[in-house]
Structure formats: C-alpha cells, structure tokens
PDB file of N, CA and C in Angstrom:
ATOM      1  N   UNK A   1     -11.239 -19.136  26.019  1.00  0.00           N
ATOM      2  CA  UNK A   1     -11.150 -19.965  24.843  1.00  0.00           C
ATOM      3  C   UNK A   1     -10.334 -19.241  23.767  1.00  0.00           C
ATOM      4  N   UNK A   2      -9.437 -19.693  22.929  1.00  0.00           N
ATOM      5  CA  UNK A   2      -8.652 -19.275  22.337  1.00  0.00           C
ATOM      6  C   UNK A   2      -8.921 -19.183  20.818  1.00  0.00           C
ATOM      7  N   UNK A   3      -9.070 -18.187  19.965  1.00  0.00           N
ATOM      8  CA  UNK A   3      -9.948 -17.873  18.981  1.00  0.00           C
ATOM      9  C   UNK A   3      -8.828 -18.666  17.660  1.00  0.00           C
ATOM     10  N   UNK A   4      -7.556 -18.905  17.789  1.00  0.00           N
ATOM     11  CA  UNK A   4      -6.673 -19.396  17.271  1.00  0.00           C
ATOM     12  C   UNK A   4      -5.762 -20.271  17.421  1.00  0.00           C
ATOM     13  N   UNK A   5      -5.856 -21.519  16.801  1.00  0.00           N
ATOM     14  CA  UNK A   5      -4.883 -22.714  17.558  1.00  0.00           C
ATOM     15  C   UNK A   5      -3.657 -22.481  16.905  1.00  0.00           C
ATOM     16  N   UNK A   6      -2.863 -22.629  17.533  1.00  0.00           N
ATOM     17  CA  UNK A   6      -1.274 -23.075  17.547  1.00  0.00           C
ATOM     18  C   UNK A   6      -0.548 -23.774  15.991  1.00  0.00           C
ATOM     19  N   UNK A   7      -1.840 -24.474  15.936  1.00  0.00           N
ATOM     20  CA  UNK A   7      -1.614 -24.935  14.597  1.00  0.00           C
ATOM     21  C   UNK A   7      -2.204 -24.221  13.375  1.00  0.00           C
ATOM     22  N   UNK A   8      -3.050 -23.217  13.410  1.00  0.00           N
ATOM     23  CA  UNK A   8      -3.334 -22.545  12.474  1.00  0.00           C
ATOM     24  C   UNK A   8      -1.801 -21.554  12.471  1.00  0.00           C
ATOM     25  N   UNK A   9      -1.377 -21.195  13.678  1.00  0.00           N
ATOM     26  CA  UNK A   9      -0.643 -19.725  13.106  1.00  0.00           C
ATOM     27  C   UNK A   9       0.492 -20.965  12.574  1.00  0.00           C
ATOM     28  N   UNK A  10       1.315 -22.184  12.643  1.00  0.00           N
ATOM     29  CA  UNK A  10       2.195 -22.690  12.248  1.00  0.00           C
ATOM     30  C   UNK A  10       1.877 -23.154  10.677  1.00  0.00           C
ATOM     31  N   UNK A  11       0.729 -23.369  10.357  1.00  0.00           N
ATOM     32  CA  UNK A  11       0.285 -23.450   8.715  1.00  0.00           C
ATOM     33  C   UNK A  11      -0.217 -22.017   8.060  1.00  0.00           C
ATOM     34  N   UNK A  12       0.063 -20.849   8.595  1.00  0.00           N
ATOM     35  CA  UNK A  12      -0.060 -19.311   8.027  1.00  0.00           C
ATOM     36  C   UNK A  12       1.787 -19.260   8.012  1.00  0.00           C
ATOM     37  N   UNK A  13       2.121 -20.022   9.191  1.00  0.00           N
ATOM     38  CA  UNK A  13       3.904 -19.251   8.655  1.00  0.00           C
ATOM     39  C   UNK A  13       4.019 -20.027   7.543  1.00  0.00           C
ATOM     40  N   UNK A  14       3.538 -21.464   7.665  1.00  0.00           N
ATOM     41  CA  UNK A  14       4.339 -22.032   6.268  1.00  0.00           C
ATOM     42  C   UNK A  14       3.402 -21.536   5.282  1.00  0.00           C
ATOM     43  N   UNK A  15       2.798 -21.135   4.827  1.00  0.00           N
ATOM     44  CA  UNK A  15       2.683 -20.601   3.959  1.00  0.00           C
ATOM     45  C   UNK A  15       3.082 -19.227   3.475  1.00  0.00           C
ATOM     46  N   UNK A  16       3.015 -18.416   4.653  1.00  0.00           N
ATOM     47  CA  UNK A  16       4.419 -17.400   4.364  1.00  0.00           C
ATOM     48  C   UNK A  16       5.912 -17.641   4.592  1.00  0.00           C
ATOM     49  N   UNK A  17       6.232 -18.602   4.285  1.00  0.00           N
ATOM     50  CA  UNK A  17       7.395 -19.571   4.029  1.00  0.00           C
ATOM     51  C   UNK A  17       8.509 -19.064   5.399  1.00  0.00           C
ATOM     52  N   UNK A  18       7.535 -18.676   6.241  1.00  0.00           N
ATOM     53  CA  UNK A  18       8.236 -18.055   7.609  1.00  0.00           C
ATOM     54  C   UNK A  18       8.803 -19.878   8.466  1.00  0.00           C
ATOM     55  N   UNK A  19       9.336 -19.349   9.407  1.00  0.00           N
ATOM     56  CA  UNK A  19       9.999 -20.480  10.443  1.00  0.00           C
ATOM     57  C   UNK A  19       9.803 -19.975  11.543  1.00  0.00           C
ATOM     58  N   UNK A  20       9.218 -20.661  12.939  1.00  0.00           N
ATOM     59  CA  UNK A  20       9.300 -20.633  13.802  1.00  0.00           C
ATOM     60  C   UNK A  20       9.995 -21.189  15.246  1.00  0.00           C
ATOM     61  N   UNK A  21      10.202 -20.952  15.933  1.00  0.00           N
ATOM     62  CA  UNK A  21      10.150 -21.941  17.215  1.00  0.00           C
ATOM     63  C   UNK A  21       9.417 -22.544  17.911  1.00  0.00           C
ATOM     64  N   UNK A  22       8.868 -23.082  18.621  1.00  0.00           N
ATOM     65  CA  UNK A  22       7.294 -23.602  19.543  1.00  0.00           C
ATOM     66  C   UNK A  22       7.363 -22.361  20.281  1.00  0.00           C
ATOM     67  N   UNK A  23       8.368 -22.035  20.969  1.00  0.00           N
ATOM     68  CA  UNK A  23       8.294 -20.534  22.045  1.00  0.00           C
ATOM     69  C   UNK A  23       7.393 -19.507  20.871  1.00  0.00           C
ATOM     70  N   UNK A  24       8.310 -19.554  19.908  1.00  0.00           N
ATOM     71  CA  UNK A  24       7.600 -18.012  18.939  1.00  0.00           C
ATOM     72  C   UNK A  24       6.172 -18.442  18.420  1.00  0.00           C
ATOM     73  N   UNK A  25       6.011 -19.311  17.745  1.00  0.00           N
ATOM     74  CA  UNK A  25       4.922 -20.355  17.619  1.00  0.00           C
ATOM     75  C   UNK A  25       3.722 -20.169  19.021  1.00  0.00           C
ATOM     76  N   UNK A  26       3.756 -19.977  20.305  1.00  0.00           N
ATOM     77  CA  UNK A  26       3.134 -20.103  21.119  1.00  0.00           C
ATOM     78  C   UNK A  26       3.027 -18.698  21.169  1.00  0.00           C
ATOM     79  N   UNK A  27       3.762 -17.659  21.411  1.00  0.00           N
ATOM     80  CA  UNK A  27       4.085 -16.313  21.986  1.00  0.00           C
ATOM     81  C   UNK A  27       3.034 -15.691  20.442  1.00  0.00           C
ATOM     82  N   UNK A  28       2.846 -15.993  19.474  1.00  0.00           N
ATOM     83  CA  UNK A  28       2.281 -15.822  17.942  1.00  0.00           C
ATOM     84  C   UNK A  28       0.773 -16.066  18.077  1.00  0.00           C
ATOM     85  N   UNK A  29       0.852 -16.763  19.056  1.00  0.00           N
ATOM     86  CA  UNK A  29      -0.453 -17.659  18.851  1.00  0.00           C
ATOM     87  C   UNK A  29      -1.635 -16.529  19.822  1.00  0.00           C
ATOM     88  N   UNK A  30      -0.791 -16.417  20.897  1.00  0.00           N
ATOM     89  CA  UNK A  30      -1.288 -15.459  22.553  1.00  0.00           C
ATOM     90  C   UNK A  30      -1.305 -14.111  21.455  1.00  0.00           C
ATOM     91  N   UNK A  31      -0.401 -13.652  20.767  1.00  0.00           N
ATOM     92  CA  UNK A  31      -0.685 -12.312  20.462  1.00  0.00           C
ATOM     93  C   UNK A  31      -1.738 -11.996  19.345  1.00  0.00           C
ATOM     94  N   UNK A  32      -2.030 -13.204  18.745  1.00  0.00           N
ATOM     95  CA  UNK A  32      -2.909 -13.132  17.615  1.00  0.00           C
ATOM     96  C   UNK A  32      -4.325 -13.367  17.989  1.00  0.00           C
ATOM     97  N   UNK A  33      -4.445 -14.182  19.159  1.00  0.00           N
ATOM     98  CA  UNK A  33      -5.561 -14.059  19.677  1.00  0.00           C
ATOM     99  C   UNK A  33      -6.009 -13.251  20.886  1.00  0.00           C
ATOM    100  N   UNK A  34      -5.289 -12.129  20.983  1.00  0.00           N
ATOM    101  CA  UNK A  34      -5.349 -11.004  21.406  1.00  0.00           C
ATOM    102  C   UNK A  34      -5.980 -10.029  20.649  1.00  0.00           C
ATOM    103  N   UNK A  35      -5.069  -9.950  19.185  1.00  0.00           N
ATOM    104  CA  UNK A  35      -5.622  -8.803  18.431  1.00  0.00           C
ATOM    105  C   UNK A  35      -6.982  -9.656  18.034  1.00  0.00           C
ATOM    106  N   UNK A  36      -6.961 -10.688  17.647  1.00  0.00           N
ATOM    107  CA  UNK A  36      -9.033 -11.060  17.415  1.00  0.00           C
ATOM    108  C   UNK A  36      -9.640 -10.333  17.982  1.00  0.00           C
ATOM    109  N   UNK A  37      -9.400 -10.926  19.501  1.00  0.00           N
ATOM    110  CA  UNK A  37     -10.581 -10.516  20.843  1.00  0.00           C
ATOM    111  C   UNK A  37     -10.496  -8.946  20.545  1.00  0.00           C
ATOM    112  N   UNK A  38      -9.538  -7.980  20.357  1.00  0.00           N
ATOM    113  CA  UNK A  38     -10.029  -6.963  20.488  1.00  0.00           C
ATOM    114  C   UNK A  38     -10.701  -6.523  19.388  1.00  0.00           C
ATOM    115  N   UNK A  39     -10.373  -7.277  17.928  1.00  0.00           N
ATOM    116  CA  UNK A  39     -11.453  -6.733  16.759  1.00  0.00           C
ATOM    117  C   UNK A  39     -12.612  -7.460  17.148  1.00  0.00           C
ATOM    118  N   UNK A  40     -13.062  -8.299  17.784  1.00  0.00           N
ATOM    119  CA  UNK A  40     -14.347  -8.984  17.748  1.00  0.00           C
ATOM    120  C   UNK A  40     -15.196  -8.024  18.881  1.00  0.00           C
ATOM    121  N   UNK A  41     -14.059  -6.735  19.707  1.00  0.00           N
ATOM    122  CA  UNK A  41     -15.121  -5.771  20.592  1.00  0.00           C
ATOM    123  C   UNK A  41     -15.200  -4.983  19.379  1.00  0.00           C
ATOM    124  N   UNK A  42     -15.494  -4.637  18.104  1.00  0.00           N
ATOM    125  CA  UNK A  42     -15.907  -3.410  17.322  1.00  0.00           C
ATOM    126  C   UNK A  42     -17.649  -4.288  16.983  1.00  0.00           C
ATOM    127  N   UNK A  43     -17.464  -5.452  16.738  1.00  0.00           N
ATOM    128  CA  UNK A  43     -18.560  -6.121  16.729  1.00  0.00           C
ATOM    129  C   UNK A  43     -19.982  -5.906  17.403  1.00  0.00           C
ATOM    130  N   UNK A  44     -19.167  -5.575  18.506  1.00  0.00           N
ATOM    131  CA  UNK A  44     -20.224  -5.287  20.071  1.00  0.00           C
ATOM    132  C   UNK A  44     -20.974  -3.461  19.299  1.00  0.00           C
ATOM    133  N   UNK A  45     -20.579  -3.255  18.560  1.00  0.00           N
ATOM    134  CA  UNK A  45     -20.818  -1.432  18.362  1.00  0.00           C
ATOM    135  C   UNK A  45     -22.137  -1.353  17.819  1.00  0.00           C
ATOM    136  N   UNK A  46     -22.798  -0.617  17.442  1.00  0.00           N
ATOM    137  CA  UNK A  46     -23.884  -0.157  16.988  1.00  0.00           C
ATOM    138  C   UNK A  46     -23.748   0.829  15.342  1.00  0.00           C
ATOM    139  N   UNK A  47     -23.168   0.212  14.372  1.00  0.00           N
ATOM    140  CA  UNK A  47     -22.743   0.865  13.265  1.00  0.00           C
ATOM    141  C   UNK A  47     -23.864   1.445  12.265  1.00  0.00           C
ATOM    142  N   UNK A  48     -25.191   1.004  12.387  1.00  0.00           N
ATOM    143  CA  UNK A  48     -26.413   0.786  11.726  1.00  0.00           C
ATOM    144  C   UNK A  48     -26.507   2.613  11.334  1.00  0.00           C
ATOM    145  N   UNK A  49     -25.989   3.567  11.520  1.00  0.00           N
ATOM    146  CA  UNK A  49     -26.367   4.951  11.953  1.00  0.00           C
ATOM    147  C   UNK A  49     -25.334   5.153  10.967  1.00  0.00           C
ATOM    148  N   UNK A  50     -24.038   4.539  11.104  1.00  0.00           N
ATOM    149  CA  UNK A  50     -22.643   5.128  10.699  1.00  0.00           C
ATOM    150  C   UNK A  50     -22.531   4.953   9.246  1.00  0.00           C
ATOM    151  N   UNK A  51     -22.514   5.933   8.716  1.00  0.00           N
ATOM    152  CA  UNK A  51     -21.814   5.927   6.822  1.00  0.00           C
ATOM    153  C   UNK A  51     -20.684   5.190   6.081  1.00  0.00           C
ATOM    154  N   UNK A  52     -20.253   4.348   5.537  1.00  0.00           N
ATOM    155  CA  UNK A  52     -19.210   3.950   5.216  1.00  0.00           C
ATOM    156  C   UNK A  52     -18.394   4.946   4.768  1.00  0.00           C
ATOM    157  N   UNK A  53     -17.100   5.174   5.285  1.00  0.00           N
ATOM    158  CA  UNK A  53     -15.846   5.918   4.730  1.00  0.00           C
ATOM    159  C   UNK A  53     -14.796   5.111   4.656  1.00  0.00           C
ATOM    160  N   UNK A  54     -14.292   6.299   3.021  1.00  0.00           N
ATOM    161  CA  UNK A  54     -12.996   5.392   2.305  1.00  0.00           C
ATOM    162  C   UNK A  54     -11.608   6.359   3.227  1.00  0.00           C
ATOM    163  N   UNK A  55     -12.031   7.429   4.056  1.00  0.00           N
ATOM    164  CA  UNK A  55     -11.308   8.257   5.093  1.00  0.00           C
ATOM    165  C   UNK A  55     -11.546   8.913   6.176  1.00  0.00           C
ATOM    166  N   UNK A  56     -10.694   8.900   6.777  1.00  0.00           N
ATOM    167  CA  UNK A  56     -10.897   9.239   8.441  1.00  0.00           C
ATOM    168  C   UNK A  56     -11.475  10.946   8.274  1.00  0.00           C
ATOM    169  N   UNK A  57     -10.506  11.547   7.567  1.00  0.00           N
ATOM    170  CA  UNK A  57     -10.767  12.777   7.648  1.00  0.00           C
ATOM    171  C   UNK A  57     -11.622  13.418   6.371  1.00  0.00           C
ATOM    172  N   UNK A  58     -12.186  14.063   6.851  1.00  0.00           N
ATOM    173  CA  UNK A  58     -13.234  14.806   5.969  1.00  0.00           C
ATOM    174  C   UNK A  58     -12.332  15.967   4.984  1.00  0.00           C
ATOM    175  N   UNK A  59     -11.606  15.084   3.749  1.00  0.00           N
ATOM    176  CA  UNK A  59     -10.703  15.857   2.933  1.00  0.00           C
ATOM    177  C   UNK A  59     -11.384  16.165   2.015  1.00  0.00           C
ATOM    178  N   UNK A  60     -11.456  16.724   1.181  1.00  0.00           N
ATOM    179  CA  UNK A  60     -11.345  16.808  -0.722  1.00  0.00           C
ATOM    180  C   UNK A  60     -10.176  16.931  -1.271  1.00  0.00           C
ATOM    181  N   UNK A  61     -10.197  16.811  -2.940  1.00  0.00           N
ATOM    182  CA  UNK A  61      -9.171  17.423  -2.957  1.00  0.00           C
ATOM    183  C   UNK A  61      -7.878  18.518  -2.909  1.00  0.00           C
ATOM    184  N   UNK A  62      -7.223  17.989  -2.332  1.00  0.00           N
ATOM    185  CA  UNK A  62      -6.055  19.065  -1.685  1.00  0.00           C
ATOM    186  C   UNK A  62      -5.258  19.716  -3.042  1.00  0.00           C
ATOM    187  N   UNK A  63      -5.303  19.305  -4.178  1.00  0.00           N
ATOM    188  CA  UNK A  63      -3.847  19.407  -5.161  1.00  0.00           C
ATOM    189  C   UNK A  63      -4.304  21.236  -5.332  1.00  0.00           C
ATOM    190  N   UNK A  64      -3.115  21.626  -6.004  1.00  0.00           N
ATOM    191  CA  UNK A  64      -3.961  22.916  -6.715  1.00  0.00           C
ATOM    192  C   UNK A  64      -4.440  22.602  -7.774  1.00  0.00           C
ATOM    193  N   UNK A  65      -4.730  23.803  -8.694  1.00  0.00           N
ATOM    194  CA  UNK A  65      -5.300  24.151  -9.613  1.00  0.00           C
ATOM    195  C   UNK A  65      -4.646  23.903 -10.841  1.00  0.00           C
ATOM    196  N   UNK A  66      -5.432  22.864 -11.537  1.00  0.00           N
ATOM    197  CA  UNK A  66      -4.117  22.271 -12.966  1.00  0.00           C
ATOM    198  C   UNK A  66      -4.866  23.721 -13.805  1.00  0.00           C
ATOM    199  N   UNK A  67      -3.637  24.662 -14.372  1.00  0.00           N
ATOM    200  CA  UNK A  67      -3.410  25.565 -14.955  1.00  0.00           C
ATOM    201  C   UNK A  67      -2.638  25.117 -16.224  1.00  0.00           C
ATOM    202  N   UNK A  68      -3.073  25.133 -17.172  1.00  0.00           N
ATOM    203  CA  UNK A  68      -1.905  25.169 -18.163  1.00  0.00           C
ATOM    204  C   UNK A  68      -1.564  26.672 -18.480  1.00  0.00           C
ATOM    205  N   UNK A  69      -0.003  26.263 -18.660  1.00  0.00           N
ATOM    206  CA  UNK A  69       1.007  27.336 -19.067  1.00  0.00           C
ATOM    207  C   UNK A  69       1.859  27.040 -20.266  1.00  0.00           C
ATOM    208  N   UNK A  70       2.373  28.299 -20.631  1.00  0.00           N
ATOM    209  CA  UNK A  70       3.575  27.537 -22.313  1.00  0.00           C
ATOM    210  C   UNK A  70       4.784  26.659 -21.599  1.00  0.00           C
ATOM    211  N   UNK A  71       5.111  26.200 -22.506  1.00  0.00           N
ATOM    212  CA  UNK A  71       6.386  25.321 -21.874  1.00  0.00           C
ATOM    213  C   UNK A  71       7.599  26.176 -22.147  1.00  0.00           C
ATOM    214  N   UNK A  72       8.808  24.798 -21.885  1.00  0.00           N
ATOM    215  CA  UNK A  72       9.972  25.808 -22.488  1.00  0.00           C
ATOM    216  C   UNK A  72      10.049  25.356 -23.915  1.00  0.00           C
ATOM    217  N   UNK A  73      10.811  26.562 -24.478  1.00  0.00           N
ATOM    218  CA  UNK A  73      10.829  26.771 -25.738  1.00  0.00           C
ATOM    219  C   UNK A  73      12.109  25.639 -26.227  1.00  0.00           C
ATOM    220  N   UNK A  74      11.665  24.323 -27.517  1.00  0.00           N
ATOM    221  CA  UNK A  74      11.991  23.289 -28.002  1.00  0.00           C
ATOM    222  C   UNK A  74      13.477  23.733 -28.024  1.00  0.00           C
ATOM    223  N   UNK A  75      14.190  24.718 -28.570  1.00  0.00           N
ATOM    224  CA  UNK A  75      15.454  24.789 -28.894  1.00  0.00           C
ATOM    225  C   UNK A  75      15.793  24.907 -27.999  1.00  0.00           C
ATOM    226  N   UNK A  76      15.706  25.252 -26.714  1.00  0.00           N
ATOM    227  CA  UNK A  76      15.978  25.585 -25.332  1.00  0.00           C
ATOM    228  C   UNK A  76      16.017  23.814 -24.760  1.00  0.00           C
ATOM    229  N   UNK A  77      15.034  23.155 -24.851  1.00  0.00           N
ATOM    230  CA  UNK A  77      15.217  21.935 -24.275  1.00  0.00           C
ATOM    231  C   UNK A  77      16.172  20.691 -24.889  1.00  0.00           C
ATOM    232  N   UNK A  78      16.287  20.971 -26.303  1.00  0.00           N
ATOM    233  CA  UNK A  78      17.097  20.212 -27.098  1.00  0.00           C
ATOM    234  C   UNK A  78      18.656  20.534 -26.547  1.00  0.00           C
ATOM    235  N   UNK A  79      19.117  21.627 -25.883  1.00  0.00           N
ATOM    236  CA  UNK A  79      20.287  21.938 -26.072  1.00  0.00           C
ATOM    237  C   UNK A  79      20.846  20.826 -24.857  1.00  0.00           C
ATOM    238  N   UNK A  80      19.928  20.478 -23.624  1.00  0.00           N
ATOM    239  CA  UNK A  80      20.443  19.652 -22.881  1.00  0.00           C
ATOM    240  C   UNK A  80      20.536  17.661 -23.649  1.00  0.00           C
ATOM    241  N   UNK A  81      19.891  17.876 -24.621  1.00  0.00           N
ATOM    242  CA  UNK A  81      19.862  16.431 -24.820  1.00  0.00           C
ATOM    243  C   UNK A  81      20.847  16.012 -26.061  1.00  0.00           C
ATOM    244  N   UNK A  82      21.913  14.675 -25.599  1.00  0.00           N
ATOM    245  CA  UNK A  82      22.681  14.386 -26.285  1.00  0.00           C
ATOM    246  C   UNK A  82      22.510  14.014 -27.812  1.00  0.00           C
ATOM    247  N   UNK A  83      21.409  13.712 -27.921  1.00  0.00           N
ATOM    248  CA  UNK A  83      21.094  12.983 -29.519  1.00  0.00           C
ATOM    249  C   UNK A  83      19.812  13.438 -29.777  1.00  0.00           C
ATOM    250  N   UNK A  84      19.498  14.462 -30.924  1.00  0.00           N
ATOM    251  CA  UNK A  84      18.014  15.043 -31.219  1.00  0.00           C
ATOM    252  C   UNK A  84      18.093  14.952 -32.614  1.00  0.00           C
ATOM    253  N   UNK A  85      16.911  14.666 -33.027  1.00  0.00           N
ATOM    254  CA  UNK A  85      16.736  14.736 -34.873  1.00  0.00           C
ATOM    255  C   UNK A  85      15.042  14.998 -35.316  1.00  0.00           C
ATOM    256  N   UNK A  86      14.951  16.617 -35.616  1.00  0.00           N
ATOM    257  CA  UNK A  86      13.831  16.732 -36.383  1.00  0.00           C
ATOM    258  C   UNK A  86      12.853  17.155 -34.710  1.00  0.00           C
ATOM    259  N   UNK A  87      13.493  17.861 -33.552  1.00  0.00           N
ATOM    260  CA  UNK A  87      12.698  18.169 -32.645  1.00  0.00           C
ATOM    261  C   UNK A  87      12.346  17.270 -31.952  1.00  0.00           C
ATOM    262  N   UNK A  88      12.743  16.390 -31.841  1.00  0.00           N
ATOM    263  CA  UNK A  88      12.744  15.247 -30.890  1.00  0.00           C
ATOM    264  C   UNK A  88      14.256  14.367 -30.243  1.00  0.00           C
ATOM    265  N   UNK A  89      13.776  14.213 -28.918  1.00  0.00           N
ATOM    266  CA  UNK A  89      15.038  13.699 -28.415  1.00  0.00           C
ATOM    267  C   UNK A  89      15.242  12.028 -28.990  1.00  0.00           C
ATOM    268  N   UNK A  90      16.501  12.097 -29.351  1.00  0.00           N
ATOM    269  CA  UNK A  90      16.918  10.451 -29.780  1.00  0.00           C
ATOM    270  C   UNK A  90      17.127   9.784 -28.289  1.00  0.00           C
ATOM    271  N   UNK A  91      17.037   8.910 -28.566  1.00  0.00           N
ATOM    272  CA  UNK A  91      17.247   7.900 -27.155  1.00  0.00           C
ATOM    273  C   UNK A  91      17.265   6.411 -27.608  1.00  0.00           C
ATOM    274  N   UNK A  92      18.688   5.640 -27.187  1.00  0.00           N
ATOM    275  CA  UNK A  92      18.646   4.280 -27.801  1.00  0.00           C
ATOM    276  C   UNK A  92      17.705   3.298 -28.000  1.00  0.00           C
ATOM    277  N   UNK A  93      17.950   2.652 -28.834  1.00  0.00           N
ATOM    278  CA  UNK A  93      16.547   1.304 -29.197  1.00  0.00           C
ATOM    279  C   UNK A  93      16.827   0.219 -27.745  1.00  0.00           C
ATOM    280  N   UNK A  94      15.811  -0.176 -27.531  1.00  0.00           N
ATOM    281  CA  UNK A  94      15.691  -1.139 -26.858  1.00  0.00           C
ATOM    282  C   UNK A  94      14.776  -2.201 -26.742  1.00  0.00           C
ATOM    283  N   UNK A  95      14.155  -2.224 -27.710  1.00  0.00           N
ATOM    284  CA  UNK A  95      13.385  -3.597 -27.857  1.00  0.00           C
ATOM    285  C   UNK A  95      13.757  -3.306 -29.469  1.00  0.00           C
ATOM    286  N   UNK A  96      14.233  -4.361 -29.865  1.00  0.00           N
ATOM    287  CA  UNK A  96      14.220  -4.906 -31.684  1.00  0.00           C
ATOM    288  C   UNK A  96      13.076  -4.835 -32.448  1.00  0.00           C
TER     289      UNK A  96
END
C-alpha cells in the first residue's frame, strides 16, 4: 500500500511552484514512499530509555578562551581610513 498518492506529490510540486512529468510525477511518488516506509521503521524502536539530543556528538563548547587584550592604538587605525573626524571613522550617509 502506498503511503503517498500521486496526487499529493503533484499538489506539493505546485506548491513549490515545481513542474513535473507523469514519468517524474510517478518515479517522485515510488521514491517518497520509500523514504516514509523507512522513517515509519524508527517507529518500530523502543526510544522510552533514550534522552532527547540537540547533537549527535557529545561536544561542549569548542571556541577558546574570550581573553580580552588592548587593541590597536586609534592613530594607528585612523591612518588606513579615508575620512576621520574627532577619532572616528567618517563613512557616507545613507539613510536621510
């Protein structure tokens, strides 16, 4: 028995404004109710034991260590920027 008709996957393309053929349309239909049947075997499992995870692997966080340090020194960074006034970089208007 087929967990998906023919006509459901042809009203999912039009709504993903996709186009089909009846061949692709049919060949769509066999592969989609393929992948069901095999999510409907996780069903068959015994999860009642199992923890919900937001990951496969047992990570934390990986980043390093936020350290603050001095920066570079203002006259040093101004020298790359074309337009500065009063220690700050100018940069054109763009909203009125």
């Amino acid at each position: 028995m087929s967990r998906i008709s023919e006509d459901q996957v042809k009203h999912v393309a039009h709504l993903a404004r996709l186009t089909f053929s009846e061949e692709e349309a049919q060949m769509f239909t066999s592969q989609l109710d393929a992948i069901i049947s095999f999510a409907e075997q996780l069903n068959e499992l015994d999860t009642d034991n199992v923890l919900p995870t937001s990951h496969v692997l047992n990570m934390k966080n990986v980043l390093r260590e936020d350290v603050p340090k001095k920066g570079l020194p203002v006259d040093e960074v101004l020298k790359n920027a074309p337009d500065h006034k009063d220690g700050q970089v100018r940069v054109p208007t763009i909203i009125e």
